[in-house]
N, C-alpha and C. Protein backbone atom coordinates (compact mmCIF):
# COMPACT_ATOMS: atom_id res chain seq x y z
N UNK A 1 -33.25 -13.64 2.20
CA UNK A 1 -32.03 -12.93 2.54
C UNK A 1 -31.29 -12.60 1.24
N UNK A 2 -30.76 -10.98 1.34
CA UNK A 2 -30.01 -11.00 -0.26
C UNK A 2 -29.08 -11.41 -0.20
N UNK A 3 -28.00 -10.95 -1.22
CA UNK A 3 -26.60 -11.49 -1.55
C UNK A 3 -25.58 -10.33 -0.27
N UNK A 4 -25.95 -9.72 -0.16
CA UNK A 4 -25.17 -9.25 1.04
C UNK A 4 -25.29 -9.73 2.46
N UNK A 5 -26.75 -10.06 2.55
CA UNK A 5 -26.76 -10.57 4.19
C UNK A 5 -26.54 -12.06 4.25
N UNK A 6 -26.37 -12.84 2.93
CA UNK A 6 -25.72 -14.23 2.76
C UNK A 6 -24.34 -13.99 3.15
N UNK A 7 -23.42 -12.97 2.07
CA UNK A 7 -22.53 -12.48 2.43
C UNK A 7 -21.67 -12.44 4.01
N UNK A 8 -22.31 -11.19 4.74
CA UNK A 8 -22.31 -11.36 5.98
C UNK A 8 -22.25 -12.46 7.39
N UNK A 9 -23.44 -13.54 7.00
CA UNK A 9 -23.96 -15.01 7.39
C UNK A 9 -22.18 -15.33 7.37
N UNK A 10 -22.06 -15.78 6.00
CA UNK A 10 -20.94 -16.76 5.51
C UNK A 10 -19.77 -15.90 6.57
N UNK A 11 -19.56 -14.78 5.94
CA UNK A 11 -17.88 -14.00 6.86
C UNK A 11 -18.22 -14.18 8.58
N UNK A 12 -19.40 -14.02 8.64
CA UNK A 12 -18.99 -14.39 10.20
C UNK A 12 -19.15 -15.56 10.58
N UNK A 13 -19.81 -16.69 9.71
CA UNK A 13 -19.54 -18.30 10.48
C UNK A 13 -17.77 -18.44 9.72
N UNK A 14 -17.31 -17.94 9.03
CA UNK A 14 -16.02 -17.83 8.71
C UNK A 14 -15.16 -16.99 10.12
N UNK A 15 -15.40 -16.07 10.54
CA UNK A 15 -14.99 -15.66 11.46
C UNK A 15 -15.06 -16.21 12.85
N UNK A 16 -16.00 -17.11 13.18
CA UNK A 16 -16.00 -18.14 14.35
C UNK A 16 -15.25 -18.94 14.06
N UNK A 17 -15.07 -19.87 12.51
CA UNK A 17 -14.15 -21.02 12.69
C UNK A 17 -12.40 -20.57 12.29
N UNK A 18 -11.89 -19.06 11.91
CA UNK A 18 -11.25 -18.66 12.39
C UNK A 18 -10.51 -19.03 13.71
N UNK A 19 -11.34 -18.38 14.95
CA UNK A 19 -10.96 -17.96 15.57
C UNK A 19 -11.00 -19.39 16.42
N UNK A 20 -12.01 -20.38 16.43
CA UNK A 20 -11.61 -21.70 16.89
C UNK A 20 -10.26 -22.45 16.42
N UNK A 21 -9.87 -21.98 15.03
CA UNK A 21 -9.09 -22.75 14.59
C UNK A 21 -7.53 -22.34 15.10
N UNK A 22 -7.60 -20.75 15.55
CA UNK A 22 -6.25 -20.46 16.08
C UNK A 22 -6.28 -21.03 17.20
N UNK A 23 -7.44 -21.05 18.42
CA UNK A 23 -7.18 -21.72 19.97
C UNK A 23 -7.55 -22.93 19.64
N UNK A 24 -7.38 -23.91 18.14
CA UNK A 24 -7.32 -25.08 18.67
C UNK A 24 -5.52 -25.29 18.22
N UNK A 25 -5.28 -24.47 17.00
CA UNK A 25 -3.84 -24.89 16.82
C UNK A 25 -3.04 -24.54 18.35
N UNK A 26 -3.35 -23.53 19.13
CA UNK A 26 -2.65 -23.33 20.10
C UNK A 26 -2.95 -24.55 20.89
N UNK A 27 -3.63 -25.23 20.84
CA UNK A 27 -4.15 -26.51 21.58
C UNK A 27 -3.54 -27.58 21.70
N UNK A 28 -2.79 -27.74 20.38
CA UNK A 28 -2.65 -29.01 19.99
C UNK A 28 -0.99 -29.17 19.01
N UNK A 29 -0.55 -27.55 18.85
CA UNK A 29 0.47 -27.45 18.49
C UNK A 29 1.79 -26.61 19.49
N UNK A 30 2.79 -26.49 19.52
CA UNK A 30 3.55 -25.89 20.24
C UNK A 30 4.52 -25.30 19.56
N UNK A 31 5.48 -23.91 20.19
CA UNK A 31 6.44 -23.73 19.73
C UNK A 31 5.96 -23.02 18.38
N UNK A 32 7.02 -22.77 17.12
CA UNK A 32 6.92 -22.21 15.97
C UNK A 32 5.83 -22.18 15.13
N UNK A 33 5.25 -23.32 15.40
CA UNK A 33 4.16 -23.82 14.72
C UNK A 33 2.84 -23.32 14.91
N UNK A 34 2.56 -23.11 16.47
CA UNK A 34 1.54 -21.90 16.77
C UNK A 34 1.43 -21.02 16.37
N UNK A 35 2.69 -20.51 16.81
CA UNK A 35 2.69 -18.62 16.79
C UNK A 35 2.77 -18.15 15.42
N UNK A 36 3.53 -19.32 14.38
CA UNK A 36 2.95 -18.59 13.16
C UNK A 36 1.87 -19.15 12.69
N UNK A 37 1.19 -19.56 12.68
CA UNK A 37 -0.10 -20.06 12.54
C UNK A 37 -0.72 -19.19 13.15
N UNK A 38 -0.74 -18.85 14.35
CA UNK A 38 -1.55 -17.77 15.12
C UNK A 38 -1.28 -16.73 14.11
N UNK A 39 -0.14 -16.29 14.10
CA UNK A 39 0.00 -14.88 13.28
C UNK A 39 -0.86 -14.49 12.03
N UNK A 40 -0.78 -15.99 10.96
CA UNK A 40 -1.24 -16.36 9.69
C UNK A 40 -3.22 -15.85 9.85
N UNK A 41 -3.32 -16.50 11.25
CA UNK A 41 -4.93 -16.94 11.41
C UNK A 41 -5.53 -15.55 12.01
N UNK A 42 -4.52 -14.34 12.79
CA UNK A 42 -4.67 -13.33 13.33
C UNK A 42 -5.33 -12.47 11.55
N UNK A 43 -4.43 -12.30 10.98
CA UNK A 43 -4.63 -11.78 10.07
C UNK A 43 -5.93 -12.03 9.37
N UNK A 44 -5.63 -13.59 8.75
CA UNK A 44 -6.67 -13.99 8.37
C UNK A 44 -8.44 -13.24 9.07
N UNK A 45 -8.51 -13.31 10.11
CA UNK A 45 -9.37 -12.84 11.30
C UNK A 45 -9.43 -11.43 11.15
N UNK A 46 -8.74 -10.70 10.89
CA UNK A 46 -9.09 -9.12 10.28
C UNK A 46 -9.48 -8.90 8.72
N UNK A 47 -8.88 -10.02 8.46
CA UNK A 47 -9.59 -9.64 7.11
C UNK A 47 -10.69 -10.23 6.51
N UNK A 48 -11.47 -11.32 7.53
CA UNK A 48 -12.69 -11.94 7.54
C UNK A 48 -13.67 -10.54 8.39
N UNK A 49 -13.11 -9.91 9.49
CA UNK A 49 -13.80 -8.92 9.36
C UNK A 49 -13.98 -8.11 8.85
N UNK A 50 -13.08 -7.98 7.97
CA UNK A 50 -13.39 -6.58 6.88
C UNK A 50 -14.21 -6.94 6.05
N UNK A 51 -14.53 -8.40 5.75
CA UNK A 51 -15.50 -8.78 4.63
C UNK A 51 -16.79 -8.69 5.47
N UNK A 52 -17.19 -8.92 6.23
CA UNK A 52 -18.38 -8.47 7.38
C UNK A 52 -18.66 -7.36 7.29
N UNK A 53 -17.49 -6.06 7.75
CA UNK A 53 -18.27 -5.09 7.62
C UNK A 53 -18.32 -4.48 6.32
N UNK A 54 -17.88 -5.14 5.32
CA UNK A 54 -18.48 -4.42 3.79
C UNK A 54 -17.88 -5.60 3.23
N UNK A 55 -19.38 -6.09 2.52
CA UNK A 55 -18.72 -7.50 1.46
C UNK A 55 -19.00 -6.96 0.33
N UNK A 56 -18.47 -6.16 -0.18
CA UNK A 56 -18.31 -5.65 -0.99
C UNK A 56 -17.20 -5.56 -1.90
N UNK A 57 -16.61 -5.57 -0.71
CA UNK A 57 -14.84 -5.01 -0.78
C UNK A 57 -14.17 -6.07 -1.66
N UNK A 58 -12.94 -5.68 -2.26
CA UNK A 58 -12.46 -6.39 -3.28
C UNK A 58 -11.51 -7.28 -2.47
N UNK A 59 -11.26 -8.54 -2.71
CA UNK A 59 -9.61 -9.30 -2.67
C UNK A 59 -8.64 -8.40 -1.81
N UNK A 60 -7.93 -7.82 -3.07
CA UNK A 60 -6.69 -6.91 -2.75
C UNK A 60 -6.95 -6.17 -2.28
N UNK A 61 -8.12 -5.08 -1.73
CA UNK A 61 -8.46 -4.14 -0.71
C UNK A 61 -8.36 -4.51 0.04
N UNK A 62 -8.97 -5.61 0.48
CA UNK A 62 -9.33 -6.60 1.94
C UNK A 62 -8.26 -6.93 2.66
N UNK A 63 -6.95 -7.40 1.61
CA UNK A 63 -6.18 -8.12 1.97
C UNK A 63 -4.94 -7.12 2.19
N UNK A 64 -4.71 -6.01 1.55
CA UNK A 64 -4.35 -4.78 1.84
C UNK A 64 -4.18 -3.88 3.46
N UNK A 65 -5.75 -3.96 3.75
CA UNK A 65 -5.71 -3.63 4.72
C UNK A 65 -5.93 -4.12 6.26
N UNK A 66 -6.32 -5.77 5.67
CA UNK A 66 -5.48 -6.82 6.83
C UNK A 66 -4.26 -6.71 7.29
N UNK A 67 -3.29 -6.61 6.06
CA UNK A 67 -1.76 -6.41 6.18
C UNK A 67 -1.58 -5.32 6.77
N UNK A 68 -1.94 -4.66 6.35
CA UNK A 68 -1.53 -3.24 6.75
C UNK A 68 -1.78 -3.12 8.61
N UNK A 69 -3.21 -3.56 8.79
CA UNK A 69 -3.88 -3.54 10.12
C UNK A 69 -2.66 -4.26 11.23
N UNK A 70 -2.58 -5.74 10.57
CA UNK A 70 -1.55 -6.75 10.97
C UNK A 70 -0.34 -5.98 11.30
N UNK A 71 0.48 -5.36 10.70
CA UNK A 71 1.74 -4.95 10.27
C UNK A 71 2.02 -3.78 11.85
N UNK A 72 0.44 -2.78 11.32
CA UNK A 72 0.66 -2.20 12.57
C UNK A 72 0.98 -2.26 13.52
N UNK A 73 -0.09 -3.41 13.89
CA UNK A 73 -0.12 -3.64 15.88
C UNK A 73 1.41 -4.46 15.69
N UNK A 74 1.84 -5.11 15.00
CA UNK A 74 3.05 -5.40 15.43
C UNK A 74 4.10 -4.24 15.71
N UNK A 75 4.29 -3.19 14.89
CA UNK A 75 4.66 -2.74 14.87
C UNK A 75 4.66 -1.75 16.18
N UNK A 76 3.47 -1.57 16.38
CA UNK A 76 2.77 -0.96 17.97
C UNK A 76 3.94 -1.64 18.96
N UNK A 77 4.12 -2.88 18.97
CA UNK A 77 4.77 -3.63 19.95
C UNK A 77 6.42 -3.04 20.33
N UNK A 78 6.59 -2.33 19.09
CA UNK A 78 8.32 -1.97 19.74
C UNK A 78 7.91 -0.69 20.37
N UNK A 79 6.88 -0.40 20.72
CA UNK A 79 6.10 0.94 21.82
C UNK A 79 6.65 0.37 23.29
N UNK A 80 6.29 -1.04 23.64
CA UNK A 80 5.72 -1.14 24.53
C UNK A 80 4.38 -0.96 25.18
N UNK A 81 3.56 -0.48 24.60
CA UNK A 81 2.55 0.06 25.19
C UNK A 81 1.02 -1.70 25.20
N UNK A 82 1.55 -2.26 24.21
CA UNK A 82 0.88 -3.75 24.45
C UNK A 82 0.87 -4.19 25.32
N UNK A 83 2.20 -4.18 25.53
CA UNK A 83 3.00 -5.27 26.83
C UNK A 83 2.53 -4.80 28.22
N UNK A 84 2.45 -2.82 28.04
CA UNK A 84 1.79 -2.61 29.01
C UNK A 84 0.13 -2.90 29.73
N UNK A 85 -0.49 -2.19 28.56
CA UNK A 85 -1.30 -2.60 28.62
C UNK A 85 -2.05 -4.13 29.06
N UNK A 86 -1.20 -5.17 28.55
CA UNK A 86 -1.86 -6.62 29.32
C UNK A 86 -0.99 -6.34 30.19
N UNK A 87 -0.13 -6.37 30.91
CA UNK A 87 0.56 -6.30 32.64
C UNK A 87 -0.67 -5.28 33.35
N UNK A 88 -1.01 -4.33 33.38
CA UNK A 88 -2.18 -2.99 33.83
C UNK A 88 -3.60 -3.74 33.81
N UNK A 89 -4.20 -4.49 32.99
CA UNK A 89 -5.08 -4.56 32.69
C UNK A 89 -5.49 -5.76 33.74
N UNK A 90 -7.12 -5.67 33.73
CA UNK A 90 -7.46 -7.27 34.76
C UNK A 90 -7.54 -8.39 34.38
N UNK A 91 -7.09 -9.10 34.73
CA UNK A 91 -6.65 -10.62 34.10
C UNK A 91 -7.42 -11.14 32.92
N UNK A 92 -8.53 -10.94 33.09
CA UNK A 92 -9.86 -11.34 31.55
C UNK A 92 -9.52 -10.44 30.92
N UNK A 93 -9.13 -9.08 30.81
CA UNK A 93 -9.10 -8.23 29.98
C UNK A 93 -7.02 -8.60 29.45
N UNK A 94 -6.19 -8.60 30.55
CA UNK A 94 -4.88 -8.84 29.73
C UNK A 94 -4.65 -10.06 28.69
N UNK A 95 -5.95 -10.92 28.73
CA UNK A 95 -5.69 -12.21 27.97
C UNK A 95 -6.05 -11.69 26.91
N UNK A 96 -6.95 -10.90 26.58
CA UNK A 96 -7.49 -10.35 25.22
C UNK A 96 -6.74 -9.68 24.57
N UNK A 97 -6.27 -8.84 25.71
CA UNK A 97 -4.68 -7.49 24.70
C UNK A 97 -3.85 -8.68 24.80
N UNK A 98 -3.36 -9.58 25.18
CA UNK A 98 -2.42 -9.81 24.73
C UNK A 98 -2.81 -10.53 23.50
N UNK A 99 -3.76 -10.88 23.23
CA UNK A 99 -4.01 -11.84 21.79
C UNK A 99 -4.54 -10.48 20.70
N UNK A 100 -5.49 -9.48 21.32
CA UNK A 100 -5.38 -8.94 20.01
C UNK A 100 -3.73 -8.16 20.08
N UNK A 101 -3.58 -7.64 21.12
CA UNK A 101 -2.10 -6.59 20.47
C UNK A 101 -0.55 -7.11 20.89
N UNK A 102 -0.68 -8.45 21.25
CA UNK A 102 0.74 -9.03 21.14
C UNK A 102 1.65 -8.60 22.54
N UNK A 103 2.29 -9.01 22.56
CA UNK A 103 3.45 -8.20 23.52
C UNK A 103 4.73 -8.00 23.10
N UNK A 104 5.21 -8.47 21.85
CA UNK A 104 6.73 -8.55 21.87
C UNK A 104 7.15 -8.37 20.57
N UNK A 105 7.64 -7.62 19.87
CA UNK A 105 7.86 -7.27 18.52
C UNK A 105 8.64 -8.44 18.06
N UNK A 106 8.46 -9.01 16.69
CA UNK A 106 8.62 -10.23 16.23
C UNK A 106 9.36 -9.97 15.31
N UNK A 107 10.06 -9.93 14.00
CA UNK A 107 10.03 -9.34 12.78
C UNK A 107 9.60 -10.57 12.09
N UNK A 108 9.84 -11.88 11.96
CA UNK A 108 9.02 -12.91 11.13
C UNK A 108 7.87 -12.99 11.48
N UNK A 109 6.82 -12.33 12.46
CA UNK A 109 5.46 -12.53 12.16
C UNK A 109 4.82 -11.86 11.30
N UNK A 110 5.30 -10.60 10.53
CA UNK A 110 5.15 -9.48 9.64
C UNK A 110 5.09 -10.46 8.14
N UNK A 111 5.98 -11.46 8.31
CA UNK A 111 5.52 -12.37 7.07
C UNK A 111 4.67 -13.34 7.01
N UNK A 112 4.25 -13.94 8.30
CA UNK A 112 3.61 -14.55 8.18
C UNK A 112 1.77 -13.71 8.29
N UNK A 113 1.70 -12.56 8.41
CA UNK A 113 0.96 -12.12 8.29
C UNK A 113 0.69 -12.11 7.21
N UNK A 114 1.59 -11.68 6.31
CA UNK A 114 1.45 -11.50 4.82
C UNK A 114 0.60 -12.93 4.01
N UNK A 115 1.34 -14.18 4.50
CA UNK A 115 0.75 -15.57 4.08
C UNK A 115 -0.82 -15.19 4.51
N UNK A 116 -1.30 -15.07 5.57
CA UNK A 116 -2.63 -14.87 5.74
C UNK A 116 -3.38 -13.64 4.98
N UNK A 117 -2.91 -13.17 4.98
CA UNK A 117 -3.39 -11.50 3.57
C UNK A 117 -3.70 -12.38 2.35
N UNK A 118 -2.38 -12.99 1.67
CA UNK A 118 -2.73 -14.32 0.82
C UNK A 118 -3.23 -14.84 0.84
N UNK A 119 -3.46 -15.89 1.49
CA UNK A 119 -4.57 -17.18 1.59
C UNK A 119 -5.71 -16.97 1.71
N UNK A 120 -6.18 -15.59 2.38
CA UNK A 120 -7.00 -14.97 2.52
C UNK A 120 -8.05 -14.19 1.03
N UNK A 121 -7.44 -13.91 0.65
CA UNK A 121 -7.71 -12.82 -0.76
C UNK A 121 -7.84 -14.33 -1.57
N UNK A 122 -6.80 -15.06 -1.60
CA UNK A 122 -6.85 -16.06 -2.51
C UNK A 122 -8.62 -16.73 -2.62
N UNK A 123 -8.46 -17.49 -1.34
CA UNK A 123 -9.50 -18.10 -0.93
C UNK A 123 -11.39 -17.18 -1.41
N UNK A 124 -11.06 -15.75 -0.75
CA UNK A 124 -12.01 -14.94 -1.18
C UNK A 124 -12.03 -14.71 -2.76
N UNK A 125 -11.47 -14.54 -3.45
CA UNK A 125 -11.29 -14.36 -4.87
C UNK A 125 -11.83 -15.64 -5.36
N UNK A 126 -11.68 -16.80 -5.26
CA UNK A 126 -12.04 -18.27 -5.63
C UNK A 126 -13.57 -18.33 -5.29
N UNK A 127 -13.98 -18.06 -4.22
CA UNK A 127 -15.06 -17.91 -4.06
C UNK A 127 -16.37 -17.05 -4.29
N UNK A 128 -15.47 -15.78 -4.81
CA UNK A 128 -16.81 -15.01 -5.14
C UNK A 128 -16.54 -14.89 -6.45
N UNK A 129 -15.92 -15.80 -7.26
CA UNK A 129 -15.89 -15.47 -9.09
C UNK A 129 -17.08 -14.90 -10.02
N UNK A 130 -17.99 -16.15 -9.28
CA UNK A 130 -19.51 -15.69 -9.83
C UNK A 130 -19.79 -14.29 -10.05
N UNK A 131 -20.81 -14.34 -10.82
CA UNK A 131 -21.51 -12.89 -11.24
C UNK A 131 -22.04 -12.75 -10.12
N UNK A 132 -22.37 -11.04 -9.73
CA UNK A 132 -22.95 -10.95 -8.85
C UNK A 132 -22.77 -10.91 -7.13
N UNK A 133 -21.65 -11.98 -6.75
CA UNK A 133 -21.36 -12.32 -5.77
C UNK A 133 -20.40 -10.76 -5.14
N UNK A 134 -20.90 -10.40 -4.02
CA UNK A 134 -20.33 -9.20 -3.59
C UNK A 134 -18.74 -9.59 -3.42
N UNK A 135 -17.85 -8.88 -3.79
CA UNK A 135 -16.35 -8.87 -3.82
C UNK A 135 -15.78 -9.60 -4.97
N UNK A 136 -16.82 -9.82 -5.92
CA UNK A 136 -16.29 -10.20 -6.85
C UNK A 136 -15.52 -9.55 -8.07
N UNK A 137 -14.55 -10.20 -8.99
CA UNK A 137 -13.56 -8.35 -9.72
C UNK A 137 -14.62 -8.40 -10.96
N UNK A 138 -14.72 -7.18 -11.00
CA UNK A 138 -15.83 -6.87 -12.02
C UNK A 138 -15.68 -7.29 -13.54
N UNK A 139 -16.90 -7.78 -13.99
CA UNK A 139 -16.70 -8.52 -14.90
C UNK A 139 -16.33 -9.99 -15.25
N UNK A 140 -16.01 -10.54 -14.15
CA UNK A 140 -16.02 -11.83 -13.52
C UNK A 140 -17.18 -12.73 -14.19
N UNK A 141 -16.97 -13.76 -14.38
CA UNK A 141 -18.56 -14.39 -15.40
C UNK A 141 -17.85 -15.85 -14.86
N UNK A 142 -18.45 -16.45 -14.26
CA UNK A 142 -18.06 -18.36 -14.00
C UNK A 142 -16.50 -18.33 -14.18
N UNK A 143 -15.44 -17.57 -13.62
CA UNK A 143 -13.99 -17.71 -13.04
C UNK A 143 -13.43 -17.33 -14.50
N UNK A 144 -14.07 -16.31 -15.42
CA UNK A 144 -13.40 -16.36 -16.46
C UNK A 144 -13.68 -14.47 -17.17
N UNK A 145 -12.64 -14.04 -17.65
CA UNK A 145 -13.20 -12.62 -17.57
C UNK A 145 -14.22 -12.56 -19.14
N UNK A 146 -14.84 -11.52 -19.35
CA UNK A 146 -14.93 -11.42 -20.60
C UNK A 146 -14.61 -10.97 -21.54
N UNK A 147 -14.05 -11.40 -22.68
CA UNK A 147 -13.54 -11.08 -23.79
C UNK A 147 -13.36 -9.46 -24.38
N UNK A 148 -12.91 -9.12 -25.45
CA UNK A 148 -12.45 -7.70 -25.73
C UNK A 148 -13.97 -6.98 -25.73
């Protein structure tokens, strides 16, 4: 397997424990502590897929357009059309809109999105320093750039 379909492997067993890790915090946490955590881990979760579908992609691209993605659908929410959508929809299907597209415009989940854009890029950046490693910033040599 090359360095891209390792790549791939890794972002999506990253993307399963994601997505366990938001329905276990909802599990086991309540109140403030979920929902931004959910928010943090939502994000996080788009921008583990963006490394899936191109691990290529840099840090700050990735994490760019997590935020950005994130930012949206919240933003979608002062539509109404979320809220509609899970009320319309059939019960297996309103549980899904409501987790991917929210129902209720927030304005502090827009930051905590941002923490997950962060932690996110961070985490990815730490990890692909190596030469070679897809998403790594060019010129990158063992976490250290090279000289003039």
């Amino acid at each position: 397997m090359g360095v891209l379909g390792r790549a791939r492997l890794v972002a999506g067993g990253v993307a399963l424990l994601t997505v366990a890790g938001g329905l276990g915090v909802r599990a086991v946490a309540a109140g403030d502590v979920a929902k931004y955590a959910g928010d943090a881990l939502y994000t996080v979760l788009v921008y583990v897929l963006i490394v899936l579908a191109a691990p290529r992609v840099r840090p700050l691209v990735a994490s760019s357009v997590a935020l950005a993605f994130s930012c949206a659908v919240e933003l979608l929410q002062l539509t109404g059309v979320p809220a509609e959508l899970a009320a319309r929809s059939v019960v297996a299907r309103s549980v899904v809109a409501r987790l991917v597209l929210g129902s209720t415009f927030n304005a502090p989940d827009l930051l905590w999105y941002a923490v997950g854009a962060a932690v996110a890029a961070f985490v990815h950046r730490s990890v692909t320093v190596r030469r070679g490693a897809p998403g790594a910033p060019r010129g990158a040599v063992g976490g250290r750039s090279p000289g003039p």
